[in-house]
Each structure stands twice: as structure tokens, then as C-alpha cells.
N, C-alpha and C. Protein backbone atom coordinates (compact mmCIF):
# COMPACT_ATOMS: atom_id res chain seq x y z
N UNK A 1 88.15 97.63 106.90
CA UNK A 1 87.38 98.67 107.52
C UNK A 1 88.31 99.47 108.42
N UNK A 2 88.02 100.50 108.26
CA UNK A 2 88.78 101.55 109.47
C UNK A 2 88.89 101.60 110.86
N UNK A 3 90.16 101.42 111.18
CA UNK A 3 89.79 101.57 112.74
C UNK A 3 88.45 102.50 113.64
N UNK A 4 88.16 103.52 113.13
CA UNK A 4 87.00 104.38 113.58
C UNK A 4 86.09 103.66 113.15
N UNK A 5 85.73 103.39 112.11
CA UNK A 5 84.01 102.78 111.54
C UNK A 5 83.86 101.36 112.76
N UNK A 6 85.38 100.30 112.83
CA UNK A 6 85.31 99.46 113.88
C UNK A 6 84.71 99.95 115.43
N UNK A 7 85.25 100.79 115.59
CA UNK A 7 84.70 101.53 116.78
C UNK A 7 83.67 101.64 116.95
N UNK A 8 82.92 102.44 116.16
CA UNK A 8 81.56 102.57 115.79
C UNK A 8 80.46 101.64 116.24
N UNK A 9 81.11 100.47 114.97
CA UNK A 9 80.35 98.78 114.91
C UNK A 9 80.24 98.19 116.45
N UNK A 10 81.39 98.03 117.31
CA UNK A 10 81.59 97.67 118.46
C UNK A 10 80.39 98.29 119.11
N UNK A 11 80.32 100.15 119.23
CA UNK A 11 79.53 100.54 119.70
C UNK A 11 78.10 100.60 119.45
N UNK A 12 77.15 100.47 118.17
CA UNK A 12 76.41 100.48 117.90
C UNK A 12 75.71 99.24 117.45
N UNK A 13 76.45 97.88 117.45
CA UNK A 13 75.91 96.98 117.12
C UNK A 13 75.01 96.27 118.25
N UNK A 14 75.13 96.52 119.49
CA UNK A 14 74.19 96.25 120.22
C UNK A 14 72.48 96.63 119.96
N UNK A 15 72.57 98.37 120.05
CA UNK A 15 71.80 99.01 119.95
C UNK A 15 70.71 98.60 118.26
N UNK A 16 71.20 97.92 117.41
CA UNK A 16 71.38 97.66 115.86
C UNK A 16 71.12 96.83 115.40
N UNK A 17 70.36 95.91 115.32
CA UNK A 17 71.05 94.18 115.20
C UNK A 17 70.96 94.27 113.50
N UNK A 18 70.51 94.82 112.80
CA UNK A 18 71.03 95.13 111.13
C UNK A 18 72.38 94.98 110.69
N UNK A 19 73.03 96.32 111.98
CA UNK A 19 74.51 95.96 111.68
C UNK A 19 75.37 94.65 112.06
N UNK A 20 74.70 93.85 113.22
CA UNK A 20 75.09 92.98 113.51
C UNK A 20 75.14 91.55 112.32
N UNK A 21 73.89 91.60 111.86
CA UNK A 21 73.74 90.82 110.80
C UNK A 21 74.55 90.99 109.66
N UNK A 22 74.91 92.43 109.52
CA UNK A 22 75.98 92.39 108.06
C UNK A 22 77.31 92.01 108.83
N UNK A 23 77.50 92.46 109.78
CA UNK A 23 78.88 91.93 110.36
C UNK A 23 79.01 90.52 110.40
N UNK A 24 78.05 90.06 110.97
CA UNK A 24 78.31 88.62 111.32
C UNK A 24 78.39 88.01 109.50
N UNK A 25 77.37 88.50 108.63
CA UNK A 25 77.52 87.77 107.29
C UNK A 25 78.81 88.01 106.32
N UNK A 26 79.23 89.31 106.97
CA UNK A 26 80.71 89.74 106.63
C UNK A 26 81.79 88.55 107.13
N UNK A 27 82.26 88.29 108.06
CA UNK A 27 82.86 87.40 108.49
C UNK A 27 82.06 85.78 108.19
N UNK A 28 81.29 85.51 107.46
CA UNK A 28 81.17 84.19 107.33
C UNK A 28 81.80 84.39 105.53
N UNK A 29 81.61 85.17 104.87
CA UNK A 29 82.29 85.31 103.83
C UNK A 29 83.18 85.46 103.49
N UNK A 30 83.99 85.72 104.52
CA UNK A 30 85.47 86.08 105.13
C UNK A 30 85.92 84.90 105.14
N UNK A 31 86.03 83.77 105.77
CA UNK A 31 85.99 82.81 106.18
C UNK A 31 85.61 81.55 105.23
N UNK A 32 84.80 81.95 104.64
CA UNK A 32 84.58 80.94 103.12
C UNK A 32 85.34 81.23 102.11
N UNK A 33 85.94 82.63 102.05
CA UNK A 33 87.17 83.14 100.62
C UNK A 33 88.15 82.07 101.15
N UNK A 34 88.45 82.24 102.67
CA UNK A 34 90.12 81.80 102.95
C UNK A 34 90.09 80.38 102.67
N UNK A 35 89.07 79.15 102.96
CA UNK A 35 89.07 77.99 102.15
C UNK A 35 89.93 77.82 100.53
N UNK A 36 88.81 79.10 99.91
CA UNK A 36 89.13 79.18 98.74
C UNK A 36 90.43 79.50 98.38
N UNK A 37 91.01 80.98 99.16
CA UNK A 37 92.35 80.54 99.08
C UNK A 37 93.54 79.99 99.34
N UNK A 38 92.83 79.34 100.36
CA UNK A 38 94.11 78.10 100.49
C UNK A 38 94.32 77.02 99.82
N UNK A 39 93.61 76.94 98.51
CA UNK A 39 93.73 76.08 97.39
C UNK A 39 94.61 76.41 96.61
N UNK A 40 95.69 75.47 96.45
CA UNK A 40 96.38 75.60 94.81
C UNK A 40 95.43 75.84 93.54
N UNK A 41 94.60 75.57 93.49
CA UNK A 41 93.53 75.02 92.18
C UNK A 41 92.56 75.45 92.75
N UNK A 42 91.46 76.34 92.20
CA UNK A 42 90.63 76.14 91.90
C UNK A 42 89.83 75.80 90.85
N UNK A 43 88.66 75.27 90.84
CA UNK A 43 87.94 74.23 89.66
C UNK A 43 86.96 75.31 89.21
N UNK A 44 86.72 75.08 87.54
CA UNK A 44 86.05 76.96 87.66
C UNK A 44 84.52 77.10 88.25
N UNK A 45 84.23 75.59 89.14
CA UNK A 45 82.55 75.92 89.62
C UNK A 45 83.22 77.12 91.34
N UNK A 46 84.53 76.18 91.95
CA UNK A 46 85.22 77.04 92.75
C UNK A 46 85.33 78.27 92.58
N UNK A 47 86.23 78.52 91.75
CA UNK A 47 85.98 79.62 91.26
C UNK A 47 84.97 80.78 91.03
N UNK A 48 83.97 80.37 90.37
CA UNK A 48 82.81 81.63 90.22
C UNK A 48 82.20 81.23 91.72
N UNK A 49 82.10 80.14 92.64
CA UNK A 49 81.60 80.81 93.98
C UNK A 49 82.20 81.81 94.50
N UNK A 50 83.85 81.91 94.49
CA UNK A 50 85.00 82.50 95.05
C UNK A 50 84.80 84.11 94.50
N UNK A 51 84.34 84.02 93.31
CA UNK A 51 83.70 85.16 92.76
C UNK A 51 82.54 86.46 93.48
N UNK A 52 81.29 85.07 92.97
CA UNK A 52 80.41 85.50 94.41
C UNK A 52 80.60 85.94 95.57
N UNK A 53 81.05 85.50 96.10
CA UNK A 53 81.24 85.55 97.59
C UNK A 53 81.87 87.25 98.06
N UNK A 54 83.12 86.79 96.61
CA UNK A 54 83.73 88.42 96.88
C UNK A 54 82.56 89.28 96.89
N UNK A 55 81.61 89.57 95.90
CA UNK A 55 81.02 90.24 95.34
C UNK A 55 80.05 90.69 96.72
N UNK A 56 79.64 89.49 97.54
CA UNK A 56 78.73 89.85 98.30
C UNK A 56 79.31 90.09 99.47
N UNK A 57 80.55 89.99 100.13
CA UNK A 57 81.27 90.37 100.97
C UNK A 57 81.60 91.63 100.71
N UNK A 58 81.61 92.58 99.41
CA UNK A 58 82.46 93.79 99.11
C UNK A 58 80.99 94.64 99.12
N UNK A 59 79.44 93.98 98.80
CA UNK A 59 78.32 94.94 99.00
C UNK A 59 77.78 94.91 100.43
N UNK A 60 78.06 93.84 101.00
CA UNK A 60 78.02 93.80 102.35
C UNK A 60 78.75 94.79 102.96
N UNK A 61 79.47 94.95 103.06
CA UNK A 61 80.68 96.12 103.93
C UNK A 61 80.25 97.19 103.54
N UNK A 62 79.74 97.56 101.84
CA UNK A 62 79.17 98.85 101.78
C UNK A 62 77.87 99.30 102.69
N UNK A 63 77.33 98.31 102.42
CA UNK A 63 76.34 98.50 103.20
C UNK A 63 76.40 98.57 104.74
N UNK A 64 77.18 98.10 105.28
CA UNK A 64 77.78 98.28 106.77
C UNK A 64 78.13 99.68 106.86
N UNK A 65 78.99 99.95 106.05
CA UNK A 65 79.94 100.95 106.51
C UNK A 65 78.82 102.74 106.14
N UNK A 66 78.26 102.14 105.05
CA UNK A 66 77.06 103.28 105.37
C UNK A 66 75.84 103.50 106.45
N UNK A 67 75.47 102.08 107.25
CA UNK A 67 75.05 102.02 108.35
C UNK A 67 75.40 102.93 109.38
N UNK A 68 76.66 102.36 109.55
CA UNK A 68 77.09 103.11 111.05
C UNK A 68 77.40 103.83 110.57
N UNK A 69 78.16 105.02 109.39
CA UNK A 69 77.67 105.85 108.95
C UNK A 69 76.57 106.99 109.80
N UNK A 70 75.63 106.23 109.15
CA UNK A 70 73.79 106.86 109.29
C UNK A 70 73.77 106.78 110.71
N UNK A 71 73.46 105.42 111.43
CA UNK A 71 73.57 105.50 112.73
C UNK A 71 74.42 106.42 113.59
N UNK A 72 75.95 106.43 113.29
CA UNK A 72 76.69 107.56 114.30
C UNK A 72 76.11 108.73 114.00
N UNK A 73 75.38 109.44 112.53
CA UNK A 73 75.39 110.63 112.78
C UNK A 73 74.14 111.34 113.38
N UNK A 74 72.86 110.17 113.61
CA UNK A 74 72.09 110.03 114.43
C UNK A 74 71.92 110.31 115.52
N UNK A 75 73.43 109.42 116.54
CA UNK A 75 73.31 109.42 117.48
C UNK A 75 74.48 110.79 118.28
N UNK A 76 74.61 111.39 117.27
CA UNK A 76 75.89 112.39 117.70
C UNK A 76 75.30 113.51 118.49
């Protein structure tokens, strides 16, 4: 994410708790990949979670990043 959209998040996630929730679910997915890749091996059930996860970490952020988006231009 961009330094500005970060800005944003910082600022509007109080006011927000939507964005707070994708943030916070952003970073728990964050955090469950790096398990994954700190494996030599993954096993292919590993794997297609490692899959998932991307998948919902990469619609998550869209969805964030069109948030504050919407929200900053709201509040401009």
C-alpha cells in the first residue's frame, strides 16, 4: 500500500471501524503467508491454503484501498 493511502488508514480508521477490520484481517493474512513461507515444502493441502489466503489478502486490500478511497473523498 502507498505511503498516502497509509496515511489515510492511520487517519480514518478511528472514525471507520470497516476499515479497521480489513486492516486488522489484512495483517492476520499477512502473517499466516509468512508461516507458509518459511517452509522449504509445502504439502499441496499447504499449499492451496497458501493460495487462499493470497487470494483473500489481495481482495482485502482492494477493498481497503477503495475505502479510504471513498472515505477521504468524503471527508475533503
Amino acid at each position: 500500500m502507498e505511503r498516502k493511502e497509509m496515511e489515510l488508514l492511520e487517519k480514518l480508521a478511528p472514525t471507520h471501524p470497516d476499515l479497521k477490520t480489513l486492516w486488522d484481517e489484512h495483517i492476520l493474512y499477512e502473517k499466516q503467508l509468512e508461516k507458509f513461507e518459511n517452509k522449504n515444502y509445502l504439502t499441496p493441502t499447504e499449499d492451496q491454503q497458501a493460495r487462499q489466503l493470497k487470494k483473500m489478502k489481495l481482495d482485502g486490500k482492494t477493498k481497503l484501498v477503495a475505502l479510504i478511497r471513498e472515505y477521504a473523498g468524503k471527508e475533503a
